[in-house]
PDB file of N, CA and C in Angstrom:
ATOM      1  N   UNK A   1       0.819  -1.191   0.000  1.00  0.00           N
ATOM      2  CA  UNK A   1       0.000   0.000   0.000  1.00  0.00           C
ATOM      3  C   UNK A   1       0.864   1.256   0.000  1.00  0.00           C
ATOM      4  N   UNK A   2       1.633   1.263   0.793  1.00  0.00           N
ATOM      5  CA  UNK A   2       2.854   2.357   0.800  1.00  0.00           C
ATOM      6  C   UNK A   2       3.323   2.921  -0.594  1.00  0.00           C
ATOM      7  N   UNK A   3       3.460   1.525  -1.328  1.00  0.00           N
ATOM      8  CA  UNK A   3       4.353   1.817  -2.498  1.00  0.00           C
ATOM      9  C   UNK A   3       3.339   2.396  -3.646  1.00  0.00           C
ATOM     10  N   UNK A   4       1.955   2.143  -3.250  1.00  0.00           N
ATOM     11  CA  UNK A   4       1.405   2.593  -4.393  1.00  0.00           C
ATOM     12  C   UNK A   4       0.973   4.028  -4.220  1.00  0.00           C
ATOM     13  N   UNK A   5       1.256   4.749  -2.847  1.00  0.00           N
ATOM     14  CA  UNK A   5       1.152   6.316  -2.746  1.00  0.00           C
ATOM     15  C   UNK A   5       2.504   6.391  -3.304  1.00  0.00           C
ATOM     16  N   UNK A   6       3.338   5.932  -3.276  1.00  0.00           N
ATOM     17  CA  UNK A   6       4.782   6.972  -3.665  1.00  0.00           C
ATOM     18  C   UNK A   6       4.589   6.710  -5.227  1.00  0.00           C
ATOM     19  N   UNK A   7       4.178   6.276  -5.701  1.00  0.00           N
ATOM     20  CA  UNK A   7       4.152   5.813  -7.285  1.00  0.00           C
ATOM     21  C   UNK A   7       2.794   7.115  -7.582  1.00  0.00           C
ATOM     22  N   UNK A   8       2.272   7.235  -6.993  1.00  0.00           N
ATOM     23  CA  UNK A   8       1.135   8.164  -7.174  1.00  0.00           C
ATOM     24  C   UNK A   8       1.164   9.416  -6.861  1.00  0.00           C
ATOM     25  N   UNK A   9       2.367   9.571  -5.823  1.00  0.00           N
ATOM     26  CA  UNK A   9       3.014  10.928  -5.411  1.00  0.00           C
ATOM     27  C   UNK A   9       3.780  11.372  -6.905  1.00  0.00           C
ATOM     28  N   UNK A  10       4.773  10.641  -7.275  1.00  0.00           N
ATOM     29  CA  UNK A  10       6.006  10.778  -8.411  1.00  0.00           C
ATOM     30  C   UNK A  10       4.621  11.105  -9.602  1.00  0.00           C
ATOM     31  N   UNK A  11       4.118  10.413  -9.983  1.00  0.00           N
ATOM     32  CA  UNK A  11       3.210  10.778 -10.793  1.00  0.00           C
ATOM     33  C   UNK A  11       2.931  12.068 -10.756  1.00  0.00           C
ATOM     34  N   UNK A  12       2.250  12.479  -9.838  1.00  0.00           N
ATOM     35  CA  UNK A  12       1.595  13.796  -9.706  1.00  0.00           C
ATOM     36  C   UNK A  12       2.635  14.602 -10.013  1.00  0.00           C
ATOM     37  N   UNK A  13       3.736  14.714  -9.559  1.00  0.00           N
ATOM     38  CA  UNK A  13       5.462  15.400  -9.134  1.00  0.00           C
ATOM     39  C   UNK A  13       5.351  15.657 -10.974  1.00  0.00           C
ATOM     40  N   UNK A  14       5.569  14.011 -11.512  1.00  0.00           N
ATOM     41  CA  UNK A  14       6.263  14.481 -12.852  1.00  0.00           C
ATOM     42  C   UNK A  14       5.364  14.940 -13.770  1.00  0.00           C
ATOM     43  N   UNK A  15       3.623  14.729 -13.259  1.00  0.00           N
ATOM     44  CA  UNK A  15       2.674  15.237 -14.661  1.00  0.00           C
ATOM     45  C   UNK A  15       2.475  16.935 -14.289  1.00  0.00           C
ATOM     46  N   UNK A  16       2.716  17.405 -12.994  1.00  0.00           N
ATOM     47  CA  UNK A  16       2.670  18.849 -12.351  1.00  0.00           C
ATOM     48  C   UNK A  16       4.271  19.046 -13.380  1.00  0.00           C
ATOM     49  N   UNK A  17       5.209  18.927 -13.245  1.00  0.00           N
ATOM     50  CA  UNK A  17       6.161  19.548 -14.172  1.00  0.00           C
ATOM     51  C   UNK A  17       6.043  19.608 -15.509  1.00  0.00           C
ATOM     52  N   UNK A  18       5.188  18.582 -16.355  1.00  0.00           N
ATOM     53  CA  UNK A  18       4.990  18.344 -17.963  1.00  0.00           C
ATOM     54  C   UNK A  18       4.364  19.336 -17.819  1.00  0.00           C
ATOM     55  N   UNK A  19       2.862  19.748 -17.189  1.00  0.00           N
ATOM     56  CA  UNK A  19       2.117  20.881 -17.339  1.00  0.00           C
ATOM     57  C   UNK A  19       2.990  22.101 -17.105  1.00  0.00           C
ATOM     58  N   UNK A  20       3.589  22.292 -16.064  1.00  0.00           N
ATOM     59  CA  UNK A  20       4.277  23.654 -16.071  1.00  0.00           C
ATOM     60  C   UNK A  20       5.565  24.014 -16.867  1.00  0.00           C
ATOM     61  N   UNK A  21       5.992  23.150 -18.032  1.00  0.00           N
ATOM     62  CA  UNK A  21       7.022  23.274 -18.729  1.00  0.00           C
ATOM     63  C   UNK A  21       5.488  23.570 -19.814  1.00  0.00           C
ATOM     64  N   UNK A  22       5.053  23.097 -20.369  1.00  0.00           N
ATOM     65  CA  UNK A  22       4.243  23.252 -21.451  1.00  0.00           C
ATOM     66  C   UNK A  22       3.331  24.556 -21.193  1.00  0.00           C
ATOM     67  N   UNK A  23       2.672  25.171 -20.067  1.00  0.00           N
ATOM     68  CA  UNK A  23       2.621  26.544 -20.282  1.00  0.00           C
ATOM     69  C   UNK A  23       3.697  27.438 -20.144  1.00  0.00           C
ATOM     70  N   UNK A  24       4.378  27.114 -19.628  1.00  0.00           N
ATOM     71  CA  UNK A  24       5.977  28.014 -19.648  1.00  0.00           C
ATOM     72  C   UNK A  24       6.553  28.487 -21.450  1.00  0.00           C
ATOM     73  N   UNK A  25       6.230  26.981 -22.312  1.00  0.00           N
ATOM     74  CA  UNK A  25       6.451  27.259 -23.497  1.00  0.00           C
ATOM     75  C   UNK A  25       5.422  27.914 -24.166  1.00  0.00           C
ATOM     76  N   UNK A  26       4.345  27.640 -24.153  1.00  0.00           N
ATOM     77  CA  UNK A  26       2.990  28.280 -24.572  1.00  0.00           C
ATOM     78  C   UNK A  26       2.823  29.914 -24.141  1.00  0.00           C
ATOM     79  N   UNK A  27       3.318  30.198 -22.818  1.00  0.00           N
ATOM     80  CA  UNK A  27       3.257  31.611 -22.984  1.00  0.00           C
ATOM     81  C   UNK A  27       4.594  32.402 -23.769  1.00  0.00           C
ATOM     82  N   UNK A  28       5.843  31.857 -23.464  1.00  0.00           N
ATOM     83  CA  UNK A  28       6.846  32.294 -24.562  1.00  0.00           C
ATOM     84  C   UNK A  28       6.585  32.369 -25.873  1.00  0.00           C
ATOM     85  N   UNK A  29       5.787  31.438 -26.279  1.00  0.00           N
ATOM     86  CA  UNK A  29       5.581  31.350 -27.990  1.00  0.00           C
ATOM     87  C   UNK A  29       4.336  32.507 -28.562  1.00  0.00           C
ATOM     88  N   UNK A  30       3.458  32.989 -27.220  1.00  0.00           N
ATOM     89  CA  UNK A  30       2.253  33.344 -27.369  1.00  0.00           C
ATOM     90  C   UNK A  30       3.291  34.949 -27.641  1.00  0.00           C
ATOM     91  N   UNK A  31       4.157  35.566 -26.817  1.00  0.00           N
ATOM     92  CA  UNK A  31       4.820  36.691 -26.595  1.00  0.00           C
ATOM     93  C   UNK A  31       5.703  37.000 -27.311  1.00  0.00           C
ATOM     94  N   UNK A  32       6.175  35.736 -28.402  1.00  0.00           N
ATOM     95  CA  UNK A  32       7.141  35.984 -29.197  1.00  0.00           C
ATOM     96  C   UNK A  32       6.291  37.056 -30.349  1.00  0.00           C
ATOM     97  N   UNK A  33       7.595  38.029 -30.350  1.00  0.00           N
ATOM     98  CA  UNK A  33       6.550  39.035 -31.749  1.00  0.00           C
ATOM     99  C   UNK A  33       7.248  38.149 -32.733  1.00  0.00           C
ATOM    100  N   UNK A  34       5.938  38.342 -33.898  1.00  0.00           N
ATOM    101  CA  UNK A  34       6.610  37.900 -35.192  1.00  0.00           C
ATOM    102  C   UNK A  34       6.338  39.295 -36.527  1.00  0.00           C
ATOM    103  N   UNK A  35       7.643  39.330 -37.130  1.00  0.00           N
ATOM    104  CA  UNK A  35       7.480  40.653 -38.005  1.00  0.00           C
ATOM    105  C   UNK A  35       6.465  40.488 -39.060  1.00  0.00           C
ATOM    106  N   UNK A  36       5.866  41.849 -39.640  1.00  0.00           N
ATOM    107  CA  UNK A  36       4.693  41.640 -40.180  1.00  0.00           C
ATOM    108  C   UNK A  36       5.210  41.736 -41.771  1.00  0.00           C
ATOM    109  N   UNK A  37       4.921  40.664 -42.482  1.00  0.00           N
ATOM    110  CA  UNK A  37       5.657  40.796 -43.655  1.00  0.00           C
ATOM    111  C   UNK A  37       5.578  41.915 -45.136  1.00  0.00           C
ATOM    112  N   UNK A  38       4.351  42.433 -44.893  1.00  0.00           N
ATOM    113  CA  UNK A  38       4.007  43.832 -45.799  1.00  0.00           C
ATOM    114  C   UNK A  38       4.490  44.797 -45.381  1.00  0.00           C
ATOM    115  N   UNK A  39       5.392  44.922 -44.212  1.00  0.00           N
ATOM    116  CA  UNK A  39       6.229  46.089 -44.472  1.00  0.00           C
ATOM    117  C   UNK A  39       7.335  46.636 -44.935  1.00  0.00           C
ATOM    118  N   UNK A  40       7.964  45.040 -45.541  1.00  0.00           N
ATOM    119  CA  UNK A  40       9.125  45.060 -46.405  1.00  0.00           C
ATOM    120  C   UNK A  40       8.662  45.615 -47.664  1.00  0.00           C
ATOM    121  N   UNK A  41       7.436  45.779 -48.275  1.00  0.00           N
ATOM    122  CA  UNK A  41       7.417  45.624 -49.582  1.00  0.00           C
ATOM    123  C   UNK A  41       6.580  47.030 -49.795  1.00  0.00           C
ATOM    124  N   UNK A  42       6.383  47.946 -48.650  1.00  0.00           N
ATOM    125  CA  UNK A  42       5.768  49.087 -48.864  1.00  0.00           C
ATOM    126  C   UNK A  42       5.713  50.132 -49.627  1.00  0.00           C
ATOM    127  N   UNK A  43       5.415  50.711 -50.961  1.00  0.00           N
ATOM    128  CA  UNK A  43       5.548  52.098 -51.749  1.00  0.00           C
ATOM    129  C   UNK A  43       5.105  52.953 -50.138  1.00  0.00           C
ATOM    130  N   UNK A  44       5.977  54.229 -51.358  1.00  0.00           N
ATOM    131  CA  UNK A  44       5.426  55.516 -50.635  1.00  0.00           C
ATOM    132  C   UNK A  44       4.203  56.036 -50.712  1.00  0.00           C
ATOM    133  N   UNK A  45       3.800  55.984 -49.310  1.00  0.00           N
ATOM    134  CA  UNK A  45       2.263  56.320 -49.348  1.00  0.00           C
ATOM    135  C   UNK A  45       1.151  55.485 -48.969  1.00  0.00           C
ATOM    136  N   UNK A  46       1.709  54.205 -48.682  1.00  0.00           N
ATOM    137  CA  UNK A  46       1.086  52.942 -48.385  1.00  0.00           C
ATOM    138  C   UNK A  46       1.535  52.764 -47.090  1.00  0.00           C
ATOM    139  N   UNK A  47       0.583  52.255 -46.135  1.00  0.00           N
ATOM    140  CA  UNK A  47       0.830  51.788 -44.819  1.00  0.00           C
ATOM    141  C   UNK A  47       0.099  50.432 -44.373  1.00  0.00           C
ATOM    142  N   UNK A  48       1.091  49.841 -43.893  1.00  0.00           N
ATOM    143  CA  UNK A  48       0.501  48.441 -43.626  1.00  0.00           C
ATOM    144  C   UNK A  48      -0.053  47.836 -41.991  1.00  0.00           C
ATOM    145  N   UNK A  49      -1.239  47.861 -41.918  1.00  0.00           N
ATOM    146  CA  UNK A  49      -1.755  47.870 -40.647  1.00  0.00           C
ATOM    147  C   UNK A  49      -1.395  46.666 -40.087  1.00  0.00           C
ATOM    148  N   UNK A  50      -2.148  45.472 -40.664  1.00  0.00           N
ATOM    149  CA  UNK A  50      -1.737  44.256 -39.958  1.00  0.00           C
ATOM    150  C   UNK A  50      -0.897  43.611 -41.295  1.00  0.00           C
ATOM    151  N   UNK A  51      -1.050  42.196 -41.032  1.00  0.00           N
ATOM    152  CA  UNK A  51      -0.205  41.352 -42.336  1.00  0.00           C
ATOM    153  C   UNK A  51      -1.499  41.122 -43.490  1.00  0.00           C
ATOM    154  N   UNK A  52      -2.475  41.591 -42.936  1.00  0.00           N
ATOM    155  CA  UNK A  52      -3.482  41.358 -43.900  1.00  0.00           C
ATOM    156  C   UNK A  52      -4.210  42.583 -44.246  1.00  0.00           C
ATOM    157  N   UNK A  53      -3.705  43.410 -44.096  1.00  0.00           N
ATOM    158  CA  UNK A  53      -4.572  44.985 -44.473  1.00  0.00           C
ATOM    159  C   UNK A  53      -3.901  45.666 -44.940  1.00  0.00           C
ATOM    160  N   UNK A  54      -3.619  46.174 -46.186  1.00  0.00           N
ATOM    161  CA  UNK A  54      -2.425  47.200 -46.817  1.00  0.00           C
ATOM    162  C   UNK A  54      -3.708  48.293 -47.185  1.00  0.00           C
ATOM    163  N   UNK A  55      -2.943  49.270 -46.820  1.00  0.00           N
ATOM    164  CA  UNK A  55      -3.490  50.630 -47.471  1.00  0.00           C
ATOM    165  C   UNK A  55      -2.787  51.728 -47.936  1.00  0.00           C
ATOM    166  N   UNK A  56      -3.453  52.252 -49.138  1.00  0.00           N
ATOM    167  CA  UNK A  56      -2.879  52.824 -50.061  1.00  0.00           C
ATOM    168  C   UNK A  56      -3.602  54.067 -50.559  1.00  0.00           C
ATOM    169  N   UNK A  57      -2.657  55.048 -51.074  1.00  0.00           N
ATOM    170  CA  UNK A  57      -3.393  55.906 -51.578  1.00  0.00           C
ATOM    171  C   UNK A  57      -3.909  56.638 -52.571  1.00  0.00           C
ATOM    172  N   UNK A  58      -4.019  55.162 -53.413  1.00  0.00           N
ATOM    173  CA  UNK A  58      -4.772  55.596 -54.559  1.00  0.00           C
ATOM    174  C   UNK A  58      -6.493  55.014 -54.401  1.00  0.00           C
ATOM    175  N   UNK A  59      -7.180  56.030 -55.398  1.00  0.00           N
ATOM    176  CA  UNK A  59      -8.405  56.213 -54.960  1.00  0.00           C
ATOM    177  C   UNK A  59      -9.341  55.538 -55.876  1.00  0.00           C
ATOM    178  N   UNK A  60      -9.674  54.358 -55.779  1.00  0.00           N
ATOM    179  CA  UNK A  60     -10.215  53.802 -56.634  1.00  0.00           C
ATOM    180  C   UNK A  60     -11.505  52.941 -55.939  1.00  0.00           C
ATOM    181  N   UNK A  61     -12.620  53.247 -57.349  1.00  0.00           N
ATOM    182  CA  UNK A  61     -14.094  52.903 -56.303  1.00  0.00           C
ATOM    183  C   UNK A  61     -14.849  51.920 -57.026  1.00  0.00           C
TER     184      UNK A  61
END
């Protein structure tokens, strides 16, 4: 009986560290900036809001 709390203790021990290494990585990855790639390729006069919204200033309807 003994042995099956310490087997159940270590358990807990090593699945409490898998979880706290895996949000440890999950919030690093969440905080990593990543550069927005339309601003390499910008004319003058164009501004790029997100990676998916370019705006420009020509006027066309």
């Amino acid at each position: 009986m003994a042995k099956l709390k310490t087997i159940a203790r270590r358990t807990f021990l090593i699945g409490s560290a898998a979880i706290a290494g895996g949000v440890a990585f999950g919030v690093y990855k969440y905080k990593t900036p990543y550069p927005n790639p339309l601003l390499k390729n910008l004319a003058d006069g164009e501004a790029g809001l997100t990676p998916y919204v370019r705006i420009d200033a020509s006027a066309s309807h």
